[in-house]
N, C-alpha and C. Protein backbone atom coordinates (compact mmCIF):
# COMPACT_ATOMS: atom_id res chain seq x y z
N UNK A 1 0.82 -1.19 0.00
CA UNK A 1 0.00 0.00 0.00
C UNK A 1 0.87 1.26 0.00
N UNK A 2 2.10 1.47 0.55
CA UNK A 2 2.78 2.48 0.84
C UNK A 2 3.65 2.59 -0.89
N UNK A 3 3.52 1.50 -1.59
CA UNK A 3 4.34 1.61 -2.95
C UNK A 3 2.94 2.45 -3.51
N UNK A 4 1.72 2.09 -3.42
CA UNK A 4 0.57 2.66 -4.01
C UNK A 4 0.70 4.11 -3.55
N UNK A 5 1.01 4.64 -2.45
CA UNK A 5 0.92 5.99 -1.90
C UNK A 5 1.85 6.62 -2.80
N UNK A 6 3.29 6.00 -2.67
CA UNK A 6 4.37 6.77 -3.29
C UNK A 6 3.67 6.98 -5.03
N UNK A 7 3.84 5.98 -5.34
CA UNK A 7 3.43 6.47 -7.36
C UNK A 7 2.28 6.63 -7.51
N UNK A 8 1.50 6.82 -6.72
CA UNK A 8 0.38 8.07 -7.15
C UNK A 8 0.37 9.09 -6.52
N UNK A 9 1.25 9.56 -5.46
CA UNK A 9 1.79 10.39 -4.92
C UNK A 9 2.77 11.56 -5.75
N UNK A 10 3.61 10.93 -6.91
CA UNK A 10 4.72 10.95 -7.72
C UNK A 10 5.74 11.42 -6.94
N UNK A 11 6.29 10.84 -5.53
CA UNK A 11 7.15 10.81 -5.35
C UNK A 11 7.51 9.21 -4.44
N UNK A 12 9.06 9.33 -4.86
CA UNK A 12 10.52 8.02 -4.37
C UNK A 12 10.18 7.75 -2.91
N UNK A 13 9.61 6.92 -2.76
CA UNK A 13 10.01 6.55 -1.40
C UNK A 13 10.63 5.19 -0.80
N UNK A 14 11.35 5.37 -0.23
CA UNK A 14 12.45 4.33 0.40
C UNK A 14 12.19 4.24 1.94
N UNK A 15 11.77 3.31 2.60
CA UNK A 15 11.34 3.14 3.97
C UNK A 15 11.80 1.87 4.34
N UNK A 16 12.45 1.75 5.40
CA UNK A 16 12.81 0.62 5.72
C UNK A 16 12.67 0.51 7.22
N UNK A 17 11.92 -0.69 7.87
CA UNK A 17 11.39 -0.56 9.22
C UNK A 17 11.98 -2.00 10.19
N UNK A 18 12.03 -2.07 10.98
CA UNK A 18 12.00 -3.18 12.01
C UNK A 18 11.06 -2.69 13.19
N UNK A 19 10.12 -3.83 13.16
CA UNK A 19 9.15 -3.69 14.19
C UNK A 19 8.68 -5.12 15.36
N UNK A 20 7.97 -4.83 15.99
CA UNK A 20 7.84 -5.81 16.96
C UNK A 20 6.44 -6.94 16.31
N UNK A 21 6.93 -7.12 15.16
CA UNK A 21 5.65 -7.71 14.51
C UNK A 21 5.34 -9.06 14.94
N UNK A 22 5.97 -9.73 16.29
CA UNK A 22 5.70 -10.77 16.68
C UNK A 22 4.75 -10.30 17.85
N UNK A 23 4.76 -9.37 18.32
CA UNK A 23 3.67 -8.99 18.70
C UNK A 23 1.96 -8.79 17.94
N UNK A 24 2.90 -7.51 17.22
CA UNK A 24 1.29 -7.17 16.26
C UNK A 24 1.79 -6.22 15.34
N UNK A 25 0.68 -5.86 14.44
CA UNK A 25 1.40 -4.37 13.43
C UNK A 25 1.20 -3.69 13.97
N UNK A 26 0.84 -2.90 14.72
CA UNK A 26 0.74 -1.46 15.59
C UNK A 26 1.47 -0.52 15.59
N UNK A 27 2.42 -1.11 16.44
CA UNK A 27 3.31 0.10 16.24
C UNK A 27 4.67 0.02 14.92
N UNK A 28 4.81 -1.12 13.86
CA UNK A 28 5.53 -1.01 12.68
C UNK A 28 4.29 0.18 11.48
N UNK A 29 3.23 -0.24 11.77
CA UNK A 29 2.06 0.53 10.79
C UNK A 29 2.62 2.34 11.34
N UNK A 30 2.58 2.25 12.64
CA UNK A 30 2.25 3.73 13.10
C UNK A 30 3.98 4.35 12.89
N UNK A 31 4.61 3.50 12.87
CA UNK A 31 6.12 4.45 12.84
C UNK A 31 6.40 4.50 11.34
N UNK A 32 5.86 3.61 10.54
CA UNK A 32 6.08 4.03 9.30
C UNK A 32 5.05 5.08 8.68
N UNK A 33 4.52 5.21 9.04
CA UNK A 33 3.63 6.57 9.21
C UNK A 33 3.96 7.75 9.59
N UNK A 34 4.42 7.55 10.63
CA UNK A 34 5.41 8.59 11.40
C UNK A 34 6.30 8.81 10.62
N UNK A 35 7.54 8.36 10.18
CA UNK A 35 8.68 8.45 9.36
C UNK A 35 8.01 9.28 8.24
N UNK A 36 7.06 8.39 7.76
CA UNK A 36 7.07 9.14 6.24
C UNK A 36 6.27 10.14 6.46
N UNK A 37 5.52 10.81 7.05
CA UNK A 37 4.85 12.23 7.49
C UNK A 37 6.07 13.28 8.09
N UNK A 38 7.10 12.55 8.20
CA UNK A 38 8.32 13.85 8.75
C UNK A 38 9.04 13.84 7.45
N UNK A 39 9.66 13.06 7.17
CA UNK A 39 10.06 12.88 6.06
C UNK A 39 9.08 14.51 4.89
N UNK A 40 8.34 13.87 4.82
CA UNK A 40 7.40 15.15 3.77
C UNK A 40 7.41 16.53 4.49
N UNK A 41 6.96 16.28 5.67
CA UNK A 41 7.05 17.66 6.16
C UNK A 41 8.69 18.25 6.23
N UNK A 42 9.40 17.48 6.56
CA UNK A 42 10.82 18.18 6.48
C UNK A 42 10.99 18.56 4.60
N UNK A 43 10.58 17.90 3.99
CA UNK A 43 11.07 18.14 2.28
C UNK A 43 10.32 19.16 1.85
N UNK A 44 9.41 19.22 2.71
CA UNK A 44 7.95 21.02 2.10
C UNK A 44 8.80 21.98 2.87
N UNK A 45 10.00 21.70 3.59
CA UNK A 45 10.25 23.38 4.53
C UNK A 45 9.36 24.09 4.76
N UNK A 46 9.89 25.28 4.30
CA UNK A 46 8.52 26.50 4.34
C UNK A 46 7.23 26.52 3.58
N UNK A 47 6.84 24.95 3.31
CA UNK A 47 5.80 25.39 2.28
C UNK A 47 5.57 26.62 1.30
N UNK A 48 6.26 27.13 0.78
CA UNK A 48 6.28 28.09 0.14
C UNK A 48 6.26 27.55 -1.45
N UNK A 49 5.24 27.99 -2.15
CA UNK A 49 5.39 27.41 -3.45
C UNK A 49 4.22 25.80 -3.87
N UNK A 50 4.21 25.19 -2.57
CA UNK A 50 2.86 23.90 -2.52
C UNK A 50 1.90 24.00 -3.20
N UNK A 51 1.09 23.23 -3.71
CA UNK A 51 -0.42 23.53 -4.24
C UNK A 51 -1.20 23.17 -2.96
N UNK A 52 -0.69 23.03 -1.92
CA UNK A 52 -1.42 22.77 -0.38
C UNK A 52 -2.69 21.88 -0.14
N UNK A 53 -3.32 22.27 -1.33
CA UNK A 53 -4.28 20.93 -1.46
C UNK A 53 -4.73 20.39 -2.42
N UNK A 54 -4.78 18.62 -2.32
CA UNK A 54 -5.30 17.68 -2.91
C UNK A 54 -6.63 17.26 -3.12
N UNK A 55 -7.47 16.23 -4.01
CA UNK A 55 -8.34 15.80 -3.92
C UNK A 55 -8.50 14.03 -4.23
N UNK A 56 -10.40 11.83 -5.11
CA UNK A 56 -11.36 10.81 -5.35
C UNK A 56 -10.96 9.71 -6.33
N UNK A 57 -11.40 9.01 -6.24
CA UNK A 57 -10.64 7.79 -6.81
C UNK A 57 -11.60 6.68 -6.53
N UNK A 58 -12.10 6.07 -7.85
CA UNK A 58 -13.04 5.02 -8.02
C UNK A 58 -12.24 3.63 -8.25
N UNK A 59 -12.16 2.67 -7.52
CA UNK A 59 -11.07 1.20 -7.71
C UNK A 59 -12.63 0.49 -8.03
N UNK A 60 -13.07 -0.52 -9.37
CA UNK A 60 -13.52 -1.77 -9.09
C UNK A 60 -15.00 -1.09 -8.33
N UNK A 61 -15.67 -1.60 -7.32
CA UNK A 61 -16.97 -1.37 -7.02
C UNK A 61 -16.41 -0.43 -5.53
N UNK A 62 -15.08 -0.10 -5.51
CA UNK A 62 -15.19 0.82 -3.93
C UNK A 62 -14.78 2.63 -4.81
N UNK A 63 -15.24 3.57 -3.72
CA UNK A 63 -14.64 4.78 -3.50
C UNK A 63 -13.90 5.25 -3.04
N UNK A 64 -12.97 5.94 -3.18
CA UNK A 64 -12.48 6.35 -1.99
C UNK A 64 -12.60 8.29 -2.10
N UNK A 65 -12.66 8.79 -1.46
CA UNK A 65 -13.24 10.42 -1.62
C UNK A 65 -11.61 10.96 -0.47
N UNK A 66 -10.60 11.50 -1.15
CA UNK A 66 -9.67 12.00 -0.24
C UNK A 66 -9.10 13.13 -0.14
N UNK A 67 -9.29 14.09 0.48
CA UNK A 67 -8.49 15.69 0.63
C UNK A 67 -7.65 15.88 1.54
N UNK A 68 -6.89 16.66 0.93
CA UNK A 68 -5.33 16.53 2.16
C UNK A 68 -5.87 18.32 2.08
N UNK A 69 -4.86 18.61 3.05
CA UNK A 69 -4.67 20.37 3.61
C UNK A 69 -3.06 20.19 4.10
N UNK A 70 -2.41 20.76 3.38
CA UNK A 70 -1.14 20.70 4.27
C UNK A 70 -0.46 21.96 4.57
N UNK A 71 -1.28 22.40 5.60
CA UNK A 71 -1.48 23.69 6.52
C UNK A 71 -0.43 23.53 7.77
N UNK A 72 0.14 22.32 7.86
CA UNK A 72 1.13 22.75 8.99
C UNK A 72 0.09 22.20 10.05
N UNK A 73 -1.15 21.99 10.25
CA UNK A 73 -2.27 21.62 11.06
C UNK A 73 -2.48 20.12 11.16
N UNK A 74 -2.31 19.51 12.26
CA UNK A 74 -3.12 17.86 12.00
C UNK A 74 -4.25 18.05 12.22
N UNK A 75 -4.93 17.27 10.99
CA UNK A 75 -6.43 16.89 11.53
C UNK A 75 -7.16 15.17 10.62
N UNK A 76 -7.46 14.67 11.47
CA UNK A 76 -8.14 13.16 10.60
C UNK A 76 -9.29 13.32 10.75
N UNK A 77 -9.97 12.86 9.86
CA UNK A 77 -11.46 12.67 9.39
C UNK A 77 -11.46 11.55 8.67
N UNK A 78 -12.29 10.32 9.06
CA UNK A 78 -12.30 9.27 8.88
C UNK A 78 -13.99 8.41 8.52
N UNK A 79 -14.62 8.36 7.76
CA UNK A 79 -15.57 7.66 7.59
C UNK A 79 -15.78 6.39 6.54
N UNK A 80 -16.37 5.64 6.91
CA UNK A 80 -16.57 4.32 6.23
C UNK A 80 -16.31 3.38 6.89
N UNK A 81 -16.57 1.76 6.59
CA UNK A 81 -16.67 0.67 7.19
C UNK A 81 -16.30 -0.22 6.41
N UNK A 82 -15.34 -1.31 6.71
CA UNK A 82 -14.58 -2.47 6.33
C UNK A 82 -15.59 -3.49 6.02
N UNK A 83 -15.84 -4.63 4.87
CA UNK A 83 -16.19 -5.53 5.03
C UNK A 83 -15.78 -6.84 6.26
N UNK A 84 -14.32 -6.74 5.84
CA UNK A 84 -13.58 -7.78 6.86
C UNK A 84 -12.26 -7.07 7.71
N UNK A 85 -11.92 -7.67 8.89
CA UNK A 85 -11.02 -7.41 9.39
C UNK A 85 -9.70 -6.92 9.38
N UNK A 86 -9.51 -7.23 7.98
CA UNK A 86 -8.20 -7.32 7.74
C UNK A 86 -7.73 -7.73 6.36
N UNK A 87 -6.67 -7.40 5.53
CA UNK A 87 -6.16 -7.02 4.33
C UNK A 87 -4.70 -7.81 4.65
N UNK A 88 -5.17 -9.18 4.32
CA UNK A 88 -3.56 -10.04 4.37
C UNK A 88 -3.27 -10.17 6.07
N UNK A 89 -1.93 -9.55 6.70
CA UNK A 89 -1.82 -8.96 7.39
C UNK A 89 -2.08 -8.23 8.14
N UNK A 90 -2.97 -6.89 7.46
CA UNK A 90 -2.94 -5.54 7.78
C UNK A 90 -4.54 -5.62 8.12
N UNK A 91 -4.80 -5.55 10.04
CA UNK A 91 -5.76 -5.27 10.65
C UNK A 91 -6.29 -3.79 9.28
N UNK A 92 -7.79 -3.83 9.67
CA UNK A 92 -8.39 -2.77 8.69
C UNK A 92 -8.10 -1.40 9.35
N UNK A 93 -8.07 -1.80 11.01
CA UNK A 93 -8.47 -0.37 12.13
C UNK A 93 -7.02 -0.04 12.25
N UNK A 94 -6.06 -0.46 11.03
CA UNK A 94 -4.82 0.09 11.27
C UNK A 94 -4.66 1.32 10.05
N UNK A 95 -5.66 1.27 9.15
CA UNK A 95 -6.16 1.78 8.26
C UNK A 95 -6.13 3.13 8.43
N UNK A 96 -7.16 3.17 9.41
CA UNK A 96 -7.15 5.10 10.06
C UNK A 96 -6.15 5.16 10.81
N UNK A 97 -5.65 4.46 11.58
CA UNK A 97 -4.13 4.87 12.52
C UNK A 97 -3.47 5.35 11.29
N UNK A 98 -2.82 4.67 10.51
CA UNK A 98 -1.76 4.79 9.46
C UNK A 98 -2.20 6.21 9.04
N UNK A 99 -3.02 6.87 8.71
CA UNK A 99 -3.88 8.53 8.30
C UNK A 99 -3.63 9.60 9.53
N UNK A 100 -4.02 8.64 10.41
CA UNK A 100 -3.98 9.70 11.42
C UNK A 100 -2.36 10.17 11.89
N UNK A 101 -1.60 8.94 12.24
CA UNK A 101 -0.02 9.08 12.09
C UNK A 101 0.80 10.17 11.46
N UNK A 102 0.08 9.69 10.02
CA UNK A 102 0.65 10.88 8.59
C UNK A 102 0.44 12.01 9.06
N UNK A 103 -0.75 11.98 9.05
CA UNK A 103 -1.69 13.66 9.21
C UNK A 103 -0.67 14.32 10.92
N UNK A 104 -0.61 13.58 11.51
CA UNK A 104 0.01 13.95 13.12
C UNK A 104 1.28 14.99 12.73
N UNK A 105 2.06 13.66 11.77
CA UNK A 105 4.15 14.46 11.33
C UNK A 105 3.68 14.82 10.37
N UNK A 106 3.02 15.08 9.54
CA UNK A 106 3.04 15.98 8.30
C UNK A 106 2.43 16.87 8.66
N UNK A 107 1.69 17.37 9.56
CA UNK A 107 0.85 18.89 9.74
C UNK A 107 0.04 18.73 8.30
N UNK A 108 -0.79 18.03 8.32
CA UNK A 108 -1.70 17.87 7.14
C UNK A 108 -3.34 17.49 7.85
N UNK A 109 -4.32 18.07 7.16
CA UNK A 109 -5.65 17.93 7.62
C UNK A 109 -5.69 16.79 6.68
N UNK A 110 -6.37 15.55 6.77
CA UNK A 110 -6.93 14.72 6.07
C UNK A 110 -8.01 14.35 6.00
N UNK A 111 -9.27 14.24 5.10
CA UNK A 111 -10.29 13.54 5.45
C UNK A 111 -10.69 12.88 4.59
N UNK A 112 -11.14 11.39 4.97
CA UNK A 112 -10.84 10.03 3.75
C UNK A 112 -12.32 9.93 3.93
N UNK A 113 -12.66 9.10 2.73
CA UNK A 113 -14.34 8.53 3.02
C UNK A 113 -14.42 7.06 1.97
N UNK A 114 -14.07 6.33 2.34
CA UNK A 114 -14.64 5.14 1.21
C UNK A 114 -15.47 4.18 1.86
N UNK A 115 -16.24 3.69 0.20
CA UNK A 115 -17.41 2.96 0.77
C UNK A 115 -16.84 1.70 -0.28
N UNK A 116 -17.72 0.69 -0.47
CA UNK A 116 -17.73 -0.38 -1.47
C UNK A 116 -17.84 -2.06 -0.74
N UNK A 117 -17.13 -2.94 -1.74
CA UNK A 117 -17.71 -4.07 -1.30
C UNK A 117 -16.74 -5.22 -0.59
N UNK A 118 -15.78 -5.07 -1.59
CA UNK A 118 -14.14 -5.69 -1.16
C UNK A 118 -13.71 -4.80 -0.34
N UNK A 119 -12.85 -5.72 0.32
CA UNK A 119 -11.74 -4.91 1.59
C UNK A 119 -10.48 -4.32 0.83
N UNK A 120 -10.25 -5.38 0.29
CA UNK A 120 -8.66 -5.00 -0.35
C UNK A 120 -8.83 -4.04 -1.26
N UNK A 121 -9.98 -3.62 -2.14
CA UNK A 121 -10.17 -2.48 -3.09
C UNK A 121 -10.45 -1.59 -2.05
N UNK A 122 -10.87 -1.44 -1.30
CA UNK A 122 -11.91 -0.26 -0.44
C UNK A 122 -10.51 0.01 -0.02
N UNK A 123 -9.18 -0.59 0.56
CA UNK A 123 -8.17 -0.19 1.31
C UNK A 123 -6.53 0.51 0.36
N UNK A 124 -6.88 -0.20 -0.86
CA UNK A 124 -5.92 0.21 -1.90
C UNK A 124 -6.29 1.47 -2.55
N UNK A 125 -7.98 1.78 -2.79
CA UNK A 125 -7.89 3.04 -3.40
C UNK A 125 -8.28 3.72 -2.32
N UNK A 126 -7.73 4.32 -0.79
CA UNK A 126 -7.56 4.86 -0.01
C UNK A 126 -5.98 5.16 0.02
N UNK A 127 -5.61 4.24 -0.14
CA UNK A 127 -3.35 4.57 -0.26
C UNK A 127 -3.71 5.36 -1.90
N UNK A 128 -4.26 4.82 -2.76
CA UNK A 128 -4.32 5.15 -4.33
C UNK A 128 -4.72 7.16 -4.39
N UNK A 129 -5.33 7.22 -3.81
CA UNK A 129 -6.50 8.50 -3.17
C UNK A 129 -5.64 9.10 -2.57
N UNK A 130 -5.32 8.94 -1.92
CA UNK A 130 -4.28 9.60 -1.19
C UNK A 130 -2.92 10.15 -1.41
N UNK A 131 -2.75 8.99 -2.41
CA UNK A 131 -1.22 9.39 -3.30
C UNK A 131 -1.68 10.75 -4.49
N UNK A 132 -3.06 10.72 -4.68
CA UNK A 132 -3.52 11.33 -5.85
C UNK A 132 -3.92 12.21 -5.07
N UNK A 133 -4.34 12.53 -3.90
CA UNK A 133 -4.51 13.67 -3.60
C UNK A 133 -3.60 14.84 -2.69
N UNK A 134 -1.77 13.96 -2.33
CA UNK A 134 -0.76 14.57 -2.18
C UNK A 134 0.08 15.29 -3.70
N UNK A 135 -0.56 14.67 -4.44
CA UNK A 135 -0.26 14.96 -5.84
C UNK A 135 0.25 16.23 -6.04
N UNK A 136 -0.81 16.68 -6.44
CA UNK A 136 -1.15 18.43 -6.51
C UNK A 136 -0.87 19.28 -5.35
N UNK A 137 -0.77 18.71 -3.80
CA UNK A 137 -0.44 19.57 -2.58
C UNK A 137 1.11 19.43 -2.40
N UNK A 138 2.13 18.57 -2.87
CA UNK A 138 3.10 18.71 -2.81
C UNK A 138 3.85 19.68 -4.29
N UNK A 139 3.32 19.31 -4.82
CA UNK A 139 3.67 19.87 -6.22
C UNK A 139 4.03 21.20 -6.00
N UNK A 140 5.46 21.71 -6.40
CA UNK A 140 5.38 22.92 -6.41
C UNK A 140 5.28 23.93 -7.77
N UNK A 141 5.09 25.36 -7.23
CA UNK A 141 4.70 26.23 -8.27
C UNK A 141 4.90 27.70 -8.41
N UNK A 142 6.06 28.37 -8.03
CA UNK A 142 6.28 29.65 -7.50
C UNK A 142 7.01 29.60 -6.24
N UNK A 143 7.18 30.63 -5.52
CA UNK A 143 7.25 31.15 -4.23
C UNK A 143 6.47 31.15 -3.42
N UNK A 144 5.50 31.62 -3.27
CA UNK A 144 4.16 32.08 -2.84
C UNK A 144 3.88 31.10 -1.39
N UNK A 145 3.76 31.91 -0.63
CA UNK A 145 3.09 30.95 0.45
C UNK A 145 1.86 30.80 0.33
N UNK A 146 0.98 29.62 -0.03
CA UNK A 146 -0.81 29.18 -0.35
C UNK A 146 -1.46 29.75 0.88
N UNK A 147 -1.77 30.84 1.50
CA UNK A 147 -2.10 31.24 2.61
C UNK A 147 -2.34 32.83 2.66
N UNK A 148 -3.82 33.06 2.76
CA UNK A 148 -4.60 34.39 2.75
C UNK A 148 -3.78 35.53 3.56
N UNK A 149 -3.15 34.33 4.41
CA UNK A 149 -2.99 35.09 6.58
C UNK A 149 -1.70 35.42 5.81
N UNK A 150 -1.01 34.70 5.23
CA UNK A 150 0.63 35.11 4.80
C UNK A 150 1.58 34.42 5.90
N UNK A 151 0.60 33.15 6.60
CA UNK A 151 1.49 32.31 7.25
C UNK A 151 0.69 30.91 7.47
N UNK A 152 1.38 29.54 7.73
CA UNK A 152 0.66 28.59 7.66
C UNK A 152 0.82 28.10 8.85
């Protein structure tokens, strides 16, 4: 899912983790989350120049509806419901942790919404959505700080 984030994201990402996965995914889901939300936020610096925000993405019979804000602000917004538990490995309710994580080190508002019928589509075009809607908010375009106030 995190290869799905990066190339529809259009950017390289290289992550490499050791976690206590004999326990559970918890905390390998949430630190690679972590990592890669600092990671971005350290590479936007001053946001100056961002398209600051993103936007939906239809997989197969699911939705996924996704807007980023990358205001320097965390915020998660999370709606929809899993058919099944879990995606291989990957508990579903690790789903919004992994968003909320991002959104925490990236100072990014997020709010996801997918519906549909499969788990594994409903959970891929949420990484898919997401990559497509950092798209355009990382992208830069000028100088300009994206901000009325003249600060983010």
């Amino acid at each position: 899912m995190l290869d799905q984030l990066a190339t529809h994201g259009d950017f390289r990402l290289d992550l490499q983790c050791e976690g206590d996965l004999e326990v559970d995914e918890h905390h390998t889901v949430e630190d690679c989350a972590l990592a890669l939300g600092q990671a971005l936020n350290q590479a936007l610096g001053d946001r100056r120049g961002i398209g600051r925000y993103g936007f939906v993405l239809p997989m197969d019979e699911s939705l996924a509806r996704v807007a980023v804000d990358l205001s320097g602000r965390p915020a998660i917004v999370f709606e929809g419901a899993f058919p099944r538990d879990a995606v291989g490995q990957l508990s579903t309710e690790m789903v919004r942790h992994f968003f909320a994580s991002l959104s925490q080190s990236l100072g990014a508002g997020i709010h996801l919404e997918v519906s549909g019928e499969n788990t594994h589509h409903m959970v891929e075009a949420l990484f898919k959505g997401a990559g497509r809607a950092l798209r355009p908010a990382l992208a830069r375009s000028g100088t300009q700080l994206p901000s009325t106030k003249g600060a983010l």
